[in-house]
PDB file of N, CA and C in Angstrom:
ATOM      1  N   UNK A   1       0.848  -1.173   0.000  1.00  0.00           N
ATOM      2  CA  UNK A   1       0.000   0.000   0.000  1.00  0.00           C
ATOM      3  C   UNK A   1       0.891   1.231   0.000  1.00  0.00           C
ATOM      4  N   UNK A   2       0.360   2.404  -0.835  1.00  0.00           N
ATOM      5  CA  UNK A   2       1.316   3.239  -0.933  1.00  0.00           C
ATOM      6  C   UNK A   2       1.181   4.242   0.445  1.00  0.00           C
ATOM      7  N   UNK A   3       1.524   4.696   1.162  1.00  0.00           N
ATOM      8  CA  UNK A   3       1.389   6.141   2.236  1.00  0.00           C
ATOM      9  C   UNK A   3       1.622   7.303   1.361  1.00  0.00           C
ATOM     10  N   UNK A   4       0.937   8.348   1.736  1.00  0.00           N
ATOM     11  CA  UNK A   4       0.978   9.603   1.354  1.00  0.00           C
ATOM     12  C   UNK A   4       0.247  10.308   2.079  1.00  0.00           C
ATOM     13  N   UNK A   5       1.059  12.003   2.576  1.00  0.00           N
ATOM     14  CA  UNK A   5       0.201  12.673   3.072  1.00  0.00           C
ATOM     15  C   UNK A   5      -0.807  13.352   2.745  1.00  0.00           C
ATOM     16  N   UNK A   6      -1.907  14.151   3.609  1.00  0.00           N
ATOM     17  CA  UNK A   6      -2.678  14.529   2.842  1.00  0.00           C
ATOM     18  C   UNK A   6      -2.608  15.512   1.904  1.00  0.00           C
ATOM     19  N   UNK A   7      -1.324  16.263   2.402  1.00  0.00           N
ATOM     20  CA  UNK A   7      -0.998  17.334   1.365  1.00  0.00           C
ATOM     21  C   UNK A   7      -0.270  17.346   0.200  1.00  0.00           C
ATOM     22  N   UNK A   8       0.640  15.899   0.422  1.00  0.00           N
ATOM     23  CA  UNK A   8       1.246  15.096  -1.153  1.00  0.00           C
ATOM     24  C   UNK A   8       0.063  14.981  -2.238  1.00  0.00           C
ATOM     25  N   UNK A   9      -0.668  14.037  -1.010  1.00  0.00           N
ATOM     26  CA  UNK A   9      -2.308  13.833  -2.116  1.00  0.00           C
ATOM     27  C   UNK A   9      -2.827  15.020  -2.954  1.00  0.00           C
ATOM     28  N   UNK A  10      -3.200  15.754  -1.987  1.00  0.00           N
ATOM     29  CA  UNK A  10      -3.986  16.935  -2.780  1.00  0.00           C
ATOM     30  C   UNK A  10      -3.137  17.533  -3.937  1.00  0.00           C
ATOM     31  N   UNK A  11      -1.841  17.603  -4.040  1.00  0.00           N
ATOM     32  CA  UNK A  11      -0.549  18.481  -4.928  1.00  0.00           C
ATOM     33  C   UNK A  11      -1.195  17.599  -6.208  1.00  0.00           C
ATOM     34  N   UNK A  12      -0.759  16.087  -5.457  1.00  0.00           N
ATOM     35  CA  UNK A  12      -0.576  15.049  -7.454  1.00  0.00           C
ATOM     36  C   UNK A  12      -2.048  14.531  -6.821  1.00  0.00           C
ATOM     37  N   UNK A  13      -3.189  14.584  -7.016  1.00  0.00           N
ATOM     38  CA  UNK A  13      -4.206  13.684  -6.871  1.00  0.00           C
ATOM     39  C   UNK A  13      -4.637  12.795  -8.006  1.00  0.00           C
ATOM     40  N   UNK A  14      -4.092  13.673  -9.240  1.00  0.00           N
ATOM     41  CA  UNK A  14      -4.064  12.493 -10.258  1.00  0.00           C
ATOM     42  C   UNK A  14      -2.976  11.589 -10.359  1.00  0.00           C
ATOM     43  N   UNK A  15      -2.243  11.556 -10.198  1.00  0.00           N
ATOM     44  CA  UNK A  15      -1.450  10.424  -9.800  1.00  0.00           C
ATOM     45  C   UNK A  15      -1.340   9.261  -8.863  1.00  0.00           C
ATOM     46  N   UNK A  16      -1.864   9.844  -7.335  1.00  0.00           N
ATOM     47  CA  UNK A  16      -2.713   9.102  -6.604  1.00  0.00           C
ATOM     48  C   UNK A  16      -4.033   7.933  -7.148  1.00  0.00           C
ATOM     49  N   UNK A  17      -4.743   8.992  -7.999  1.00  0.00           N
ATOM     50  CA  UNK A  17      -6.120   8.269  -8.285  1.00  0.00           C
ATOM     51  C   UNK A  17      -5.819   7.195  -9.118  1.00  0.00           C
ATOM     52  N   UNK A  18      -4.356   7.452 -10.001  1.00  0.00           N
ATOM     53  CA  UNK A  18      -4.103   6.367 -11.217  1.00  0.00           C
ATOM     54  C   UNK A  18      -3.811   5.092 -10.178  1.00  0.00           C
ATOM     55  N   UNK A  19      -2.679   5.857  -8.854  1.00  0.00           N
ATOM     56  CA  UNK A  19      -2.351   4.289  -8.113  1.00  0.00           C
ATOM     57  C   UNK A  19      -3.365   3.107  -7.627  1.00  0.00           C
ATOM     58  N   UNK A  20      -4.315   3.962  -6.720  1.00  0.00           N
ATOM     59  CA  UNK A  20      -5.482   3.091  -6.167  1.00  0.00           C
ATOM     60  C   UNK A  20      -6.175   2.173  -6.794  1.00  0.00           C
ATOM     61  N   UNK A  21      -5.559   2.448  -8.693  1.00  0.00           N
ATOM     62  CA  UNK A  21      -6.771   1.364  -9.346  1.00  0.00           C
ATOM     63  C   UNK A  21      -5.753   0.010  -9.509  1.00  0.00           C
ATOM     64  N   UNK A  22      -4.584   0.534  -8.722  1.00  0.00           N
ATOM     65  CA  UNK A  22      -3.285  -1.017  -8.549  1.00  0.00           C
ATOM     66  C   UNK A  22      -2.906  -1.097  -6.775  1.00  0.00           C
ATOM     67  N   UNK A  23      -3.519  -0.438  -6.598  1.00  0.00           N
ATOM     68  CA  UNK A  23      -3.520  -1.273  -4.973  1.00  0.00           C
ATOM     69  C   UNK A  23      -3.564   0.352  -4.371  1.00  0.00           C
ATOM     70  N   UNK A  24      -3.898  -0.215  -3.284  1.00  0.00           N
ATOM     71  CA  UNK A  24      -4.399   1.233  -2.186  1.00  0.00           C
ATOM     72  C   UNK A  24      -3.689   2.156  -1.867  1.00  0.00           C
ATOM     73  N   UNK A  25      -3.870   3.337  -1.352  1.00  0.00           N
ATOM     74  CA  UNK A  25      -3.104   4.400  -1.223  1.00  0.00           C
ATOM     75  C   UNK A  25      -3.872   4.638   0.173  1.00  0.00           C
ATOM     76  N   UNK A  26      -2.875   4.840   1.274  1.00  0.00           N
ATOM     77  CA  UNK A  26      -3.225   5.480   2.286  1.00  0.00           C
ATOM     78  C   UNK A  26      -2.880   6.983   2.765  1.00  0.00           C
ATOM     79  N   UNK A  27      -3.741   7.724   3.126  1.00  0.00           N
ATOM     80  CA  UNK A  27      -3.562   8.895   3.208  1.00  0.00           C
ATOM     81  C   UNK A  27      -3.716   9.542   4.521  1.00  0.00           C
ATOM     82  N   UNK A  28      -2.386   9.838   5.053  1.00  0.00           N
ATOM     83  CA  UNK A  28      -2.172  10.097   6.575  1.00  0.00           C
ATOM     84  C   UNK A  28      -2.114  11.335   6.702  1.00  0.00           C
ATOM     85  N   UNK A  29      -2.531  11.761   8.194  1.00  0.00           N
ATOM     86  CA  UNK A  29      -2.811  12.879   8.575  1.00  0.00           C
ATOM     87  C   UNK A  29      -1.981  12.930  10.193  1.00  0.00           C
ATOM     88  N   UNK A  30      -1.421  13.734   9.824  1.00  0.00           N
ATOM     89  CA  UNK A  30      -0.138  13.891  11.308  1.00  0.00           C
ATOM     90  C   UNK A  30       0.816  12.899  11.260  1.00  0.00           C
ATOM     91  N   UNK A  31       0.505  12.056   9.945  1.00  0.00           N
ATOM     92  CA  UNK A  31       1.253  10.625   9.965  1.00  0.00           C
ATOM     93  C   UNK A  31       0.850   9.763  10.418  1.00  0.00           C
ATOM     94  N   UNK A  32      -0.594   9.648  10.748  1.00  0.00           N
ATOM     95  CA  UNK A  32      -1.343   8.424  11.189  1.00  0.00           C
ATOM     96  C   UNK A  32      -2.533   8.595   9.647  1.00  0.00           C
ATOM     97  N   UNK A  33      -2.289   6.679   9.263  1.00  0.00           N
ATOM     98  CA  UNK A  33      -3.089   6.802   8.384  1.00  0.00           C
ATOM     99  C   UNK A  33      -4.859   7.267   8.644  1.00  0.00           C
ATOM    100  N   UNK A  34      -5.384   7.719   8.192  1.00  0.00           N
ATOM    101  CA  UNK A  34      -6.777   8.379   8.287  1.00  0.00           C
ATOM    102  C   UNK A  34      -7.647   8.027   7.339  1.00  0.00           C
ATOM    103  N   UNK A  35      -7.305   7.427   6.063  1.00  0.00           N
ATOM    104  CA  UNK A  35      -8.379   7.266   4.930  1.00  0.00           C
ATOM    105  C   UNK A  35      -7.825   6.449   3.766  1.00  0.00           C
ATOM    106  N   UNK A  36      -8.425   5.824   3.047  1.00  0.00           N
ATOM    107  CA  UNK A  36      -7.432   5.035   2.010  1.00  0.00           C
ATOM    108  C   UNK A  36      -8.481   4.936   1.061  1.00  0.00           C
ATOM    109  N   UNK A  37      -7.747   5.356  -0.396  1.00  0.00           N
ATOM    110  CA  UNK A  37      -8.479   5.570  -1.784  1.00  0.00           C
ATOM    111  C   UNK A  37      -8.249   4.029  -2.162  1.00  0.00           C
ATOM    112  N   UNK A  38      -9.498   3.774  -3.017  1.00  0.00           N
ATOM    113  CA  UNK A  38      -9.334   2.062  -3.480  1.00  0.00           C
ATOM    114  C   UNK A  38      -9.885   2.150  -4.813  1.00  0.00           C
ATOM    115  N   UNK A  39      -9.957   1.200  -5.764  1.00  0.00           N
ATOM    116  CA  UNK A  39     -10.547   1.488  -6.700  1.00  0.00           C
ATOM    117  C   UNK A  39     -11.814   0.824  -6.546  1.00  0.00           C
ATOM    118  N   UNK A  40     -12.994   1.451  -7.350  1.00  0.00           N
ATOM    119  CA  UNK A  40     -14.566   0.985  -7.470  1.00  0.00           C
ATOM    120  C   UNK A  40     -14.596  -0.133  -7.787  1.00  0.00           C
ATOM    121  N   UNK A  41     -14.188  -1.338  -8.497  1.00  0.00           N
ATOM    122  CA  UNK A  41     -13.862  -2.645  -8.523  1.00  0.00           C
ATOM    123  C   UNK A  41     -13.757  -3.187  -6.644  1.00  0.00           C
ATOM    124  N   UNK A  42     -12.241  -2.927  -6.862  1.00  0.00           N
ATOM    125  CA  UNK A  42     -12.183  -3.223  -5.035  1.00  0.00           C
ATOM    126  C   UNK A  42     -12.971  -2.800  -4.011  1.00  0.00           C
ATOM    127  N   UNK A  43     -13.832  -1.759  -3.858  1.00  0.00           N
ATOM    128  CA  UNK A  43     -14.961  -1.603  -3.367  1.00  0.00           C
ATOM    129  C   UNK A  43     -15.773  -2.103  -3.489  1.00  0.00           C
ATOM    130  N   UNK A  44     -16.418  -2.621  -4.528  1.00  0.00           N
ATOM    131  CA  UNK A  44     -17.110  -3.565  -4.977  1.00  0.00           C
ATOM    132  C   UNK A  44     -17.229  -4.802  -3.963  1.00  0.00           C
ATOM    133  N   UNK A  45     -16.000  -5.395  -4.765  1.00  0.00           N
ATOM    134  CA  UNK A  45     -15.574  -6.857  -4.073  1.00  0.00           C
ATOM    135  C   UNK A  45     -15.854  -6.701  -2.650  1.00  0.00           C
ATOM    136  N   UNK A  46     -14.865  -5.909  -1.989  1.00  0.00           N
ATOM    137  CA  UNK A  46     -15.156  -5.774  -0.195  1.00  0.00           C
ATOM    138  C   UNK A  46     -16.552  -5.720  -0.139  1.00  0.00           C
ATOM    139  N   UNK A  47     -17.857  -5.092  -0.387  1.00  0.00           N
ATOM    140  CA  UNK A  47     -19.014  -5.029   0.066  1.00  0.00           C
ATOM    141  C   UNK A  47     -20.060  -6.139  -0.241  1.00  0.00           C
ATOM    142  N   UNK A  48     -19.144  -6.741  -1.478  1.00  0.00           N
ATOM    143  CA  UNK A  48     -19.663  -8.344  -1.886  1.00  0.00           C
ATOM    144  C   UNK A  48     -19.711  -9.397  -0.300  1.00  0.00           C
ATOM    145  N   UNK A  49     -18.992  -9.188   0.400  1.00  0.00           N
ATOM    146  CA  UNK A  49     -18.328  -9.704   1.181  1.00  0.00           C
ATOM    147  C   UNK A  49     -18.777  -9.239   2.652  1.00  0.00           C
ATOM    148  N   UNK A  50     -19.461  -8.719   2.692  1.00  0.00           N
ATOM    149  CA  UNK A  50     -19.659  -8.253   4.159  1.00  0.00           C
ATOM    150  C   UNK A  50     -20.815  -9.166   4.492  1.00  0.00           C
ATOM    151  N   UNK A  51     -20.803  -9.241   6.005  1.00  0.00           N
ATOM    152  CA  UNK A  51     -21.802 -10.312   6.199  1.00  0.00           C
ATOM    153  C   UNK A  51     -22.976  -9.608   6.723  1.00  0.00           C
ATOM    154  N   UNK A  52     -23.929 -10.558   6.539  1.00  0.00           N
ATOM    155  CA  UNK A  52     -25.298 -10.384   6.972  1.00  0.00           C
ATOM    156  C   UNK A  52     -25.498 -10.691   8.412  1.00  0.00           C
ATOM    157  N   UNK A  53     -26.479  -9.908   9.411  1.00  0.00           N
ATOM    158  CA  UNK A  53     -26.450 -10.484  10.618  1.00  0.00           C
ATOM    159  C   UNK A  53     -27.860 -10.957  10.771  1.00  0.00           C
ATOM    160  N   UNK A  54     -27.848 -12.439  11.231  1.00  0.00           N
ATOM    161  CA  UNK A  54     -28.938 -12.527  11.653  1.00  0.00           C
ATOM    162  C   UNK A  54     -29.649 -13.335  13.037  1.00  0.00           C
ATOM    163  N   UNK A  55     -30.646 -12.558  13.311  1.00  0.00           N
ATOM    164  CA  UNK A  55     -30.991 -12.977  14.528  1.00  0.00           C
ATOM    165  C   UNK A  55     -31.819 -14.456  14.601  1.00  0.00           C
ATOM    166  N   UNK A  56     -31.628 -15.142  15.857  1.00  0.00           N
ATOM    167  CA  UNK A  56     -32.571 -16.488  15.699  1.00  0.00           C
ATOM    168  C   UNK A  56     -33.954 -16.705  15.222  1.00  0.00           C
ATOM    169  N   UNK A  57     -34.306 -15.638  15.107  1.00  0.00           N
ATOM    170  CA  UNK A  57     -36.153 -15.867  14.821  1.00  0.00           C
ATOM    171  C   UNK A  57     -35.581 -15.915  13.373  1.00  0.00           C
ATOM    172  N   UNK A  58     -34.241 -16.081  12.678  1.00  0.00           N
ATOM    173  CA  UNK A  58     -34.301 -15.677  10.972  1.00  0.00           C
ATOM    174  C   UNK A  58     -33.653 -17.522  10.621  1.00  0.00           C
ATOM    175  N   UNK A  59     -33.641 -18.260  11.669  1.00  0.00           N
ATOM    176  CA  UNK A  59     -33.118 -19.446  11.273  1.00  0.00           C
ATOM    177  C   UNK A  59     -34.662 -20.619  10.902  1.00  0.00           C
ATOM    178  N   UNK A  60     -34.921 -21.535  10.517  1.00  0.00           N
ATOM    179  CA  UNK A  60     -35.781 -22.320  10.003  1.00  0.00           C
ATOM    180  C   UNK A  60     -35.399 -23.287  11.322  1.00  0.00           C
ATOM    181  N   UNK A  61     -36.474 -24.489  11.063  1.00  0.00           N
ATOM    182  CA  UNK A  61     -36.061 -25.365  12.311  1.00  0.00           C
ATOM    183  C   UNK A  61     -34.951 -26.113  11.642  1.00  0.00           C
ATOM    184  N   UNK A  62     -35.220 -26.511  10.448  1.00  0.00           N
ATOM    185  CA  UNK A  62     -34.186 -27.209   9.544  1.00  0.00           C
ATOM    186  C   UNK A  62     -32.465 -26.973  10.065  1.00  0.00           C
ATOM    187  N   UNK A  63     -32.516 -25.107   9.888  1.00  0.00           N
ATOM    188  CA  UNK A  63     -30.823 -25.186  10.152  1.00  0.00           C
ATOM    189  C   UNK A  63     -30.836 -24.756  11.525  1.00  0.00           C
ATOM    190  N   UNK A  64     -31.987 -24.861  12.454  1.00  0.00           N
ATOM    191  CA  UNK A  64     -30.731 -24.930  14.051  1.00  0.00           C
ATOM    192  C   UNK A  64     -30.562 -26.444  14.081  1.00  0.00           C
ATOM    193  N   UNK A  65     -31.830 -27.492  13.416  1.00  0.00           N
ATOM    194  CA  UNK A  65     -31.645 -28.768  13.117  1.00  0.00           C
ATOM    195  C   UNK A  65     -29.831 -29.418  12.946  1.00  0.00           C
ATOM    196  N   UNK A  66     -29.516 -28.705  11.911  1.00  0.00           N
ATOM    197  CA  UNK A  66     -28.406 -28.612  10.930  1.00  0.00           C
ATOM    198  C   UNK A  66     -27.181 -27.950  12.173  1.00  0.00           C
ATOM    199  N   UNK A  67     -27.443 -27.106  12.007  1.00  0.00           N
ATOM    200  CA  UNK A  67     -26.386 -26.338  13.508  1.00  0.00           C
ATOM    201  C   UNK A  67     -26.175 -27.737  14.845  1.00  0.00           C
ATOM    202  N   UNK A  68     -27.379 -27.764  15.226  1.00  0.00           N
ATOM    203  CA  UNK A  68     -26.879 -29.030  16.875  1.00  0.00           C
ATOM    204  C   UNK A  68     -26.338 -30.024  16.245  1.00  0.00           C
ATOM    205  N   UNK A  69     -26.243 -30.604  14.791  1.00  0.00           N
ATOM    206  CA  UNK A  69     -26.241 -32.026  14.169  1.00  0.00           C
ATOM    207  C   UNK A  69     -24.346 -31.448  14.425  1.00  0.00           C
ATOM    208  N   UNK A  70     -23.901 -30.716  13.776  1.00  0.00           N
ATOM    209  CA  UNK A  70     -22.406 -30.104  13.142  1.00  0.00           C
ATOM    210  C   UNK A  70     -21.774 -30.552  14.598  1.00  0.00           C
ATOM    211  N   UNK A  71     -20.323 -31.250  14.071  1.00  0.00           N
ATOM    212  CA  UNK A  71     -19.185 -31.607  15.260  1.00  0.00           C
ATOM    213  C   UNK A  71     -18.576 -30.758  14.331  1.00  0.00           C
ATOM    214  N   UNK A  72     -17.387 -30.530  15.299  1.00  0.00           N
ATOM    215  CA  UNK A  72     -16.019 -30.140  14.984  1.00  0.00           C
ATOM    216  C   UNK A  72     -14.954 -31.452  14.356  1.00  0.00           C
ATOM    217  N   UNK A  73     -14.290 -31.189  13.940  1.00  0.00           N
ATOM    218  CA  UNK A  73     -13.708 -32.267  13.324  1.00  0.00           C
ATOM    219  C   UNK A  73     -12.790 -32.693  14.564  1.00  0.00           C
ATOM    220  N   UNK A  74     -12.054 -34.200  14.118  1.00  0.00           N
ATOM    221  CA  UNK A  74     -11.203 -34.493  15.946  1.00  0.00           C
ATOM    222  C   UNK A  74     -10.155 -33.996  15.834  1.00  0.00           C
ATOM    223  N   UNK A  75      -9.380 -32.965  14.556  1.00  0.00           N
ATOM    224  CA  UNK A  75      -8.087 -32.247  14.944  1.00  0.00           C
ATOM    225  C   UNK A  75      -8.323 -31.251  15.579  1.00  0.00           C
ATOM    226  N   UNK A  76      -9.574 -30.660  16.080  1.00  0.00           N
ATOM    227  CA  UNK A  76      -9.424 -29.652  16.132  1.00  0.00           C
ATOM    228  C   UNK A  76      -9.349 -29.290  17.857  1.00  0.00           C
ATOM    229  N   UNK A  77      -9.226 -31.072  18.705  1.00  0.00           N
ATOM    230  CA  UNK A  77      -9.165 -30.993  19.568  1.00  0.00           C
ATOM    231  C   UNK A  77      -8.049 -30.527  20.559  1.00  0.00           C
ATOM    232  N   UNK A  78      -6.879 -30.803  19.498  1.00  0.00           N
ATOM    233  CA  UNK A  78      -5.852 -29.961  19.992  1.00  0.00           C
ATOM    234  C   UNK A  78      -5.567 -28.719  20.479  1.00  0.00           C
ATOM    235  N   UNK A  79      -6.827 -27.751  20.305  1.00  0.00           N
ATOM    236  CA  UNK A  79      -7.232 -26.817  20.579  1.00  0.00           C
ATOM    237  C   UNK A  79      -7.964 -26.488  21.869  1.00  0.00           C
ATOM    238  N   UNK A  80      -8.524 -27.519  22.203  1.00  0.00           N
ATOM    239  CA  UNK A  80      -9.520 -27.244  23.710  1.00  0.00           C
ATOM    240  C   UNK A  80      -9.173 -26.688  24.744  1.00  0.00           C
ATOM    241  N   UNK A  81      -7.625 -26.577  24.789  1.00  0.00           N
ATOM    242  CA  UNK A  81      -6.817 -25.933  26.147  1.00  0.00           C
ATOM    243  C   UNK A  81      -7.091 -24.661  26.110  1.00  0.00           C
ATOM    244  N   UNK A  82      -7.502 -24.065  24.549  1.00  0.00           N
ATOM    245  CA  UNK A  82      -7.274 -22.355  24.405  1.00  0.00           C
ATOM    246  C   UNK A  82      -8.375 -21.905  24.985  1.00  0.00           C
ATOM    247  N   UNK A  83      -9.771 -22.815  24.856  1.00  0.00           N
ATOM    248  CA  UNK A  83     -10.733 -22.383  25.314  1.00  0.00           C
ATOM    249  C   UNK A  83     -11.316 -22.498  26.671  1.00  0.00           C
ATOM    250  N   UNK A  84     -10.482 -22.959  27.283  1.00  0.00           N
ATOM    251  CA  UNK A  84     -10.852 -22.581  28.371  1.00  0.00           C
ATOM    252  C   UNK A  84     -10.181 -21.890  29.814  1.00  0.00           C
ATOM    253  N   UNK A  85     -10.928 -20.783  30.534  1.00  0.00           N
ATOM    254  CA  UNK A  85     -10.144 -20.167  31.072  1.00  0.00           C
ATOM    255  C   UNK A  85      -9.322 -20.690  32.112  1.00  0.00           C
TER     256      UNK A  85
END
């Protein structure tokens, strides 16, 4: 990702705008990044991607059915120490 300040940005913003459509440009303010230009494609994609939330009255009996049926697989028992306090 490229850094740039905000006042680099504003000088070349067309040059900026050409980068973001090849990977992100972050744009810092005091030197902490604050905002990052992406291209409308990659915006895209990210919001393709965001999840839905939903509450239990939105499940069928089928998938809490489906949900209590689901194990964990047995590697994943190697793990059980993490979970508990």
């Amino acid at each position: 990702m490229i850094r740039v300040s905000a006042a680099e940005f504003q000088r070349h913003l067309a040059t900026y705008h050409d980068a973001a459509l090849r990977e992100g440009v972050a744009i810092l303010h005091h030197g902490r990044e604050r905002t990052v230009l992406i291209s409308a494609e990659e915006y895209q994609r990210l919001k393709r991607r965001d999840r839905q939330v939903m509450a239990l009255d939105d499940f069928t009996e089928a998938d809490l059915a489906a949900l209590e049926a689901t194990r964990a697989p047995e590697a994943s028992k190697a793990f059980d120490d993490e979970t508990t306090a």
